[in-house]
Structures are given as structure tokens and as C-alpha cells.
Protein backbone atom coordinates (compact mmCIF):
# COMPACT_ATOMS: atom_id res chain seq x y z
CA UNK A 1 48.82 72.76 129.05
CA UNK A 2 49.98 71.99 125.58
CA UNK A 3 49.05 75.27 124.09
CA UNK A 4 51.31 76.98 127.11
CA UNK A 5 53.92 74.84 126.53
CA UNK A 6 53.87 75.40 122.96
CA UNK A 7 53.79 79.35 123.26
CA UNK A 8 56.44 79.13 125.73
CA UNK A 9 58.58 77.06 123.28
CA UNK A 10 57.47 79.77 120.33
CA UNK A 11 58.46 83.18 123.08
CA UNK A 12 62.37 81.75 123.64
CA UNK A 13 62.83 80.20 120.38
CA UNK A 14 65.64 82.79 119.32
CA UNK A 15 67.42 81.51 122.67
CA UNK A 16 67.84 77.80 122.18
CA UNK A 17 70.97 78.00 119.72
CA UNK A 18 72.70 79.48 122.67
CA UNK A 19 74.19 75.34 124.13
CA UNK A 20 74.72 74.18 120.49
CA UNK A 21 76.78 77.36 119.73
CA UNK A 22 78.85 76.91 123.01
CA UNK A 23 79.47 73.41 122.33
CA UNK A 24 80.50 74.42 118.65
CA UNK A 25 82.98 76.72 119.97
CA UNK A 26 84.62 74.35 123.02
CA UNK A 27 84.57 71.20 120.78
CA UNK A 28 85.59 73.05 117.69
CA UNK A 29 87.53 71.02 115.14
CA UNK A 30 86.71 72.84 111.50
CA UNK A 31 88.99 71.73 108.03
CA UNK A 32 88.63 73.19 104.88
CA UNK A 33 85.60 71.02 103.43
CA UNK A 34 83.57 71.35 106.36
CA UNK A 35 84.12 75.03 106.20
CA UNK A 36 82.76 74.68 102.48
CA UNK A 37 79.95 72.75 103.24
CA UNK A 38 78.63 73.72 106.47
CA UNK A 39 78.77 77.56 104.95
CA UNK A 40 77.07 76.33 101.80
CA UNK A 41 74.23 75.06 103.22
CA UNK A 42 74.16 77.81 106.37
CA UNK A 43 74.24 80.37 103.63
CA UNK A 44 70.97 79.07 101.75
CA UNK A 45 69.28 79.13 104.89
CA UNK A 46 70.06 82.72 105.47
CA UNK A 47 69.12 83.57 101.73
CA UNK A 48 65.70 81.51 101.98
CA UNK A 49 64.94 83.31 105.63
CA UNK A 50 65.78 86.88 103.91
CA UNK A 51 63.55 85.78 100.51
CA UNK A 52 60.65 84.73 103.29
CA UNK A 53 61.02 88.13 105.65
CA UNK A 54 61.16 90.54 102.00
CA UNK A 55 57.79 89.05 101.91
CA UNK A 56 56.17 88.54 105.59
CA UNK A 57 57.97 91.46 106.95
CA UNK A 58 58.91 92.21 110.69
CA UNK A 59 55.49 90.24 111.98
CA UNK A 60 57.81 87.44 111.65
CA UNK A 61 59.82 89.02 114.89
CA UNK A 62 56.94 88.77 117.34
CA UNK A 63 58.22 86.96 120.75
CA UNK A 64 54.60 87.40 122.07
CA UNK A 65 51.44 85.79 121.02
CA UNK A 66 51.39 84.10 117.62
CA UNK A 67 49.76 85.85 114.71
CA UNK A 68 49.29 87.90 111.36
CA UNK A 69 47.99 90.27 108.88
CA UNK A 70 48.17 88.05 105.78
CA UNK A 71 47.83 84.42 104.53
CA UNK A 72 51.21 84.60 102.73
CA UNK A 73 51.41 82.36 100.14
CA UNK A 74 54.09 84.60 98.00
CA UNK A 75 57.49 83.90 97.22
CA UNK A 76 58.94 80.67 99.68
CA UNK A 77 55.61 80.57 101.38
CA UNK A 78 54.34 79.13 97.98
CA UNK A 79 56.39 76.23 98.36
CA UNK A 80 57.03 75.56 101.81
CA UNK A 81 54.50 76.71 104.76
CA UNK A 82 57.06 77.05 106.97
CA UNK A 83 60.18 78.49 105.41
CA UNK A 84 61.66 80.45 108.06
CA UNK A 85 61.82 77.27 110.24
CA UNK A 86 63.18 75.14 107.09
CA UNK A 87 66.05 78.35 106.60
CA UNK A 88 66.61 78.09 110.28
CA UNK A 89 67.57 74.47 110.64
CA UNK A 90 69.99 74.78 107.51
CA UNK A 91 71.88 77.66 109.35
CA UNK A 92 72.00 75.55 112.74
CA UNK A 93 73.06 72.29 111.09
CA UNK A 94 75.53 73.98 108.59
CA UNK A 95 77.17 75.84 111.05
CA UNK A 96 77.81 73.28 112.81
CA UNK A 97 79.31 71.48 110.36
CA UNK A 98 81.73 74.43 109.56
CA UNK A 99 82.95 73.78 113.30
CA UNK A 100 83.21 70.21 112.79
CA UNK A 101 81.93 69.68 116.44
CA UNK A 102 81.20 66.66 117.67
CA UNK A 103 80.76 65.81 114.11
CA UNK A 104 78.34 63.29 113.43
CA UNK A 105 76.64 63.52 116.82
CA UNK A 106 76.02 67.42 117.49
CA UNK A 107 74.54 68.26 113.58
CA UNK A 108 72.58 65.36 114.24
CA UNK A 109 71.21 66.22 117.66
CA UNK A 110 71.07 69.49 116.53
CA UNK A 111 68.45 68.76 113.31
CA UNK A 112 66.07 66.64 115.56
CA UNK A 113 65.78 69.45 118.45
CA UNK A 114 65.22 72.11 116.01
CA UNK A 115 62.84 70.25 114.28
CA UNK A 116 61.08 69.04 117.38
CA UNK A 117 61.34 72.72 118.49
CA UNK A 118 59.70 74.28 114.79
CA UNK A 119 56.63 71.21 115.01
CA UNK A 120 55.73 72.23 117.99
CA UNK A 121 55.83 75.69 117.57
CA UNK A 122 53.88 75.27 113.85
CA UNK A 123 51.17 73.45 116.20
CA UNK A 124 49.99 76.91 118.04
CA UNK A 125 50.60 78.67 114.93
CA UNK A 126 48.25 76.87 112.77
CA UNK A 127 45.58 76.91 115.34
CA UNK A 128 45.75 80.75 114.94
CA UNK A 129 45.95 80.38 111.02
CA UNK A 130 42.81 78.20 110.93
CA UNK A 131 40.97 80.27 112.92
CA UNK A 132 41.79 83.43 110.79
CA UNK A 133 41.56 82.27 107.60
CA UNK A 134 39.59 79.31 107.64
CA UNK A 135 39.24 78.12 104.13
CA UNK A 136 41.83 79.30 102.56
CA UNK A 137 43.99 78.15 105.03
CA UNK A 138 42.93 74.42 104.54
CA UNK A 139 43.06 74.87 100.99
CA UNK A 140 46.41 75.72 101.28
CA UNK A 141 47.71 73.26 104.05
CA UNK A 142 46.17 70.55 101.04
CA UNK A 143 48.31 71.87 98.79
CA UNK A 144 52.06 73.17 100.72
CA UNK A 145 53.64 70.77 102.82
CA UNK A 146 55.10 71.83 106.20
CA UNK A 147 58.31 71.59 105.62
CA UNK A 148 59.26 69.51 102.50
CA UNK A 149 59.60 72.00 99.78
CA UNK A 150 57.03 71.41 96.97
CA UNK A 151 58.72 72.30 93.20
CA UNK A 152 56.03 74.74 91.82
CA UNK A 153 54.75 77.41 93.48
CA UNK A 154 51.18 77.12 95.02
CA UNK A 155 49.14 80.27 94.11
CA UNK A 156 45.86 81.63 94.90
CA UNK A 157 44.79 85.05 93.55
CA UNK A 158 41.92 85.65 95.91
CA UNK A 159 44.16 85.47 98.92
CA UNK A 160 45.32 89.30 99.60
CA UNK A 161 48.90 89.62 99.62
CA UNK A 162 51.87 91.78 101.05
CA UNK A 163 54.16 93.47 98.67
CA UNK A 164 57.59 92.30 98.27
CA UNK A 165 60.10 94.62 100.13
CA UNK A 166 63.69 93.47 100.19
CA UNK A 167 65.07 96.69 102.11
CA UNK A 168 62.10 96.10 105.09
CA UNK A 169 63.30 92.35 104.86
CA UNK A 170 66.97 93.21 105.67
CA UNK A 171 65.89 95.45 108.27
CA UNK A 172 63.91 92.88 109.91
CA UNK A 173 66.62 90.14 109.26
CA UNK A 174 69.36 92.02 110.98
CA UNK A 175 70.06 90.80 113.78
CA UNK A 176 70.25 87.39 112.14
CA UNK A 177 72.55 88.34 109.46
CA UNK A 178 74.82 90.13 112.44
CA UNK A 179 74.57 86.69 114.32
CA UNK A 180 75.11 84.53 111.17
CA UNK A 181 78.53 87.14 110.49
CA UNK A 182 79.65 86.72 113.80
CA UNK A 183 79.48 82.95 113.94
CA UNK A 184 80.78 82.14 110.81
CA UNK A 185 83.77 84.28 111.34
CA UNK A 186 84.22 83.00 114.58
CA UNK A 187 84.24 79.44 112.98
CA UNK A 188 86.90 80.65 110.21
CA UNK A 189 89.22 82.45 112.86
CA UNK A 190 89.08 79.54 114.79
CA UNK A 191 90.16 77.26 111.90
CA UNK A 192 93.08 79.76 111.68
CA UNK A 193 94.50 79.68 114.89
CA UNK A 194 94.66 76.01 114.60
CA UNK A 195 96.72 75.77 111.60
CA UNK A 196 98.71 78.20 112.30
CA UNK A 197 100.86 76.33 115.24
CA UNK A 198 100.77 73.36 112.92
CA UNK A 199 102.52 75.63 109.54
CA UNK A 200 104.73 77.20 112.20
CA UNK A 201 105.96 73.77 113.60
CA UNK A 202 106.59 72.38 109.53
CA UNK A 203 108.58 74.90 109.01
């Protein structure tokens, strides 16, 4: 039952933004600083989920089954097991703190769904891992937390490795960057129309 729930959670996991973005947009109430902020921190996300696809490539867009060609312990995946996730919860939670939603409450309720969303879906993935790679897989759980970002990059030179391929990883992180575009603009044009009225009415 767990391991359905858990691959259920993994098929629809690009969906569940969907009610935080809506409540962004209705509750909107963005200002210059968390415009700054939020974008900051959205923006590393993005960079450390295009840095992580340039080096798993598109298997990182399955909606099906978890799984994969490699143990890739290369570029973020050296320091994080999970960077994607880690990228992914940046973007949520600085987004929306560039909308200034809800602010404390949504970011907050925000970081501990995604996070509850990304353990469980890590769960059925590193069943799969440990299965494929056995070993080396331990060996590197023991030395790359899940989601904590270690400073020095964990390597291992027997492991088999993809090549780095920054045009395959913007092809594969398309639709993101389309999505990130398109809310962030959204955000900023909605900051806009609201001071607007207000420089209107000063003068």
C-alpha cells in the first residue's frame, strides 16, 4: 500500500503546485523586497535543477515507474542526493515569497508539503537505487545526505558516469524554465497593477 501510494505521489508530482500557485495569485500582495528575495532564492533553485538535469538528463522527466541508467554522483549529485527536490522547494517557497501571499503562513505550508511530498517520493526511489546498485549506492547514501547539502563534493571513480550536457539539460528543463518565466512575470505584473492606482491617486 505504501509503495502505491508513494508511486502515485511520485506520477502527479509536477501537478501539486497547481493550489499554492492559485492561492499566490488570489491572495497576492508582492513589494519590492519580497520581489528581491523570493526571486533570489527561486532563481538558485532553477540554476541548481538546470546544473542537476545537464548531468542526469531527460530520465529525470519520467511520470511512470521510478528508475535509471546511472548512479550519478557528478556535479550537485555529489553534494546533495536529491538536488532536483532541494531546487524544487527553493522555487516553490521563493515564489511565493515574491507574491507575498499569505506571507508567513503559505511559504511555510508550502516548505513542509513539498518536503513531505519529495521524502516520500525519495522512499520508492531509493528502493529502486538499492536494488540497482547495491554497494555503491550505500556507500554513497554514507557519505551524501538527502537533502542537506554537504560542502565538498563526494566522488567515486569506479561509479560510471554520464557526460555533462548543458544544451540536453535545457531541453529537458523547458518546460520548467517556461513555467518559472510565466510565474515570475505574473508575480511582477501583478506588483504593477497595484502600484499603479496608488502613483495615480498621489499625484
Amino acid at each position: 500500500m505504501a509503495s502505491k501510494f508513494s508511486l502515485k505521489v511520485f506520477k502527479y508530482r509536477s501537478y501539486t503546485p497547481i493550489p499554492f500557485i492559485i492561492l499566490m495569485v488570489l491572495y497576492n500582495e508582492p513589494n519590492v523586497y519580497s520581489l528581491l528575495g523570493g526571486f533570489l532564492m527561486a532563481a538558485l533553485g532553477e540554476l541548481i535543477r538546470l546544473w542537476g538535469v545537464s548531468w542526469a538528463g531527460s530520465e529525470t522527466r519520467t511520470t511512470g515507474g521510478v528508475g535509471g541508467t546511472y548512479l550519478v554522483i557528478s556535479g550537485p549529485f555529489g553534494h546533495v542526493r536529491n538536488p532536483l527536490y532541494v531546487g524544487n522547494i527553493l522555487m516553490y517557497v521563493g515564489i511565493g515569497i515574491m507574491a507575498n501571499a499569505l506571507c508567513p503562513y503559505l511559504p511555510i505550508v508550502a516548505f513542509f508539503f513539498f518536503a513531505w511530498q519529495y521524502v516520500t517520493i525519495v522512499g520508492e526511489e531509493e528502493a529502486y537505487l538499492k536494488t540497482a546498485f547495491g554497494e555503491s549506492y550505500a556507500e554513497y547514501c554514507k557519505n551524501v545526505p538527502r537533502f542537506i547539502p554537504r560542502i565538498s563534493a563526494y566522488k567515486n571513480s569506479a561509479l560510471p558516469q554520464p557526460s555533462y550536457n548543458l544544451k540536453a539539460g535545457l531541453r529537458s528543463e523547458r518546460r520548467t524554465l517556461q513555467a518559472f518565466t510565466i510565474i515570475t512575470v505574473t508575480v511582477f505584473l501583478l506588483w504593477l497593477f497595484r502600484i499603479m492606482p496608488m502613483k495615480l491617486i498621489a499625484n
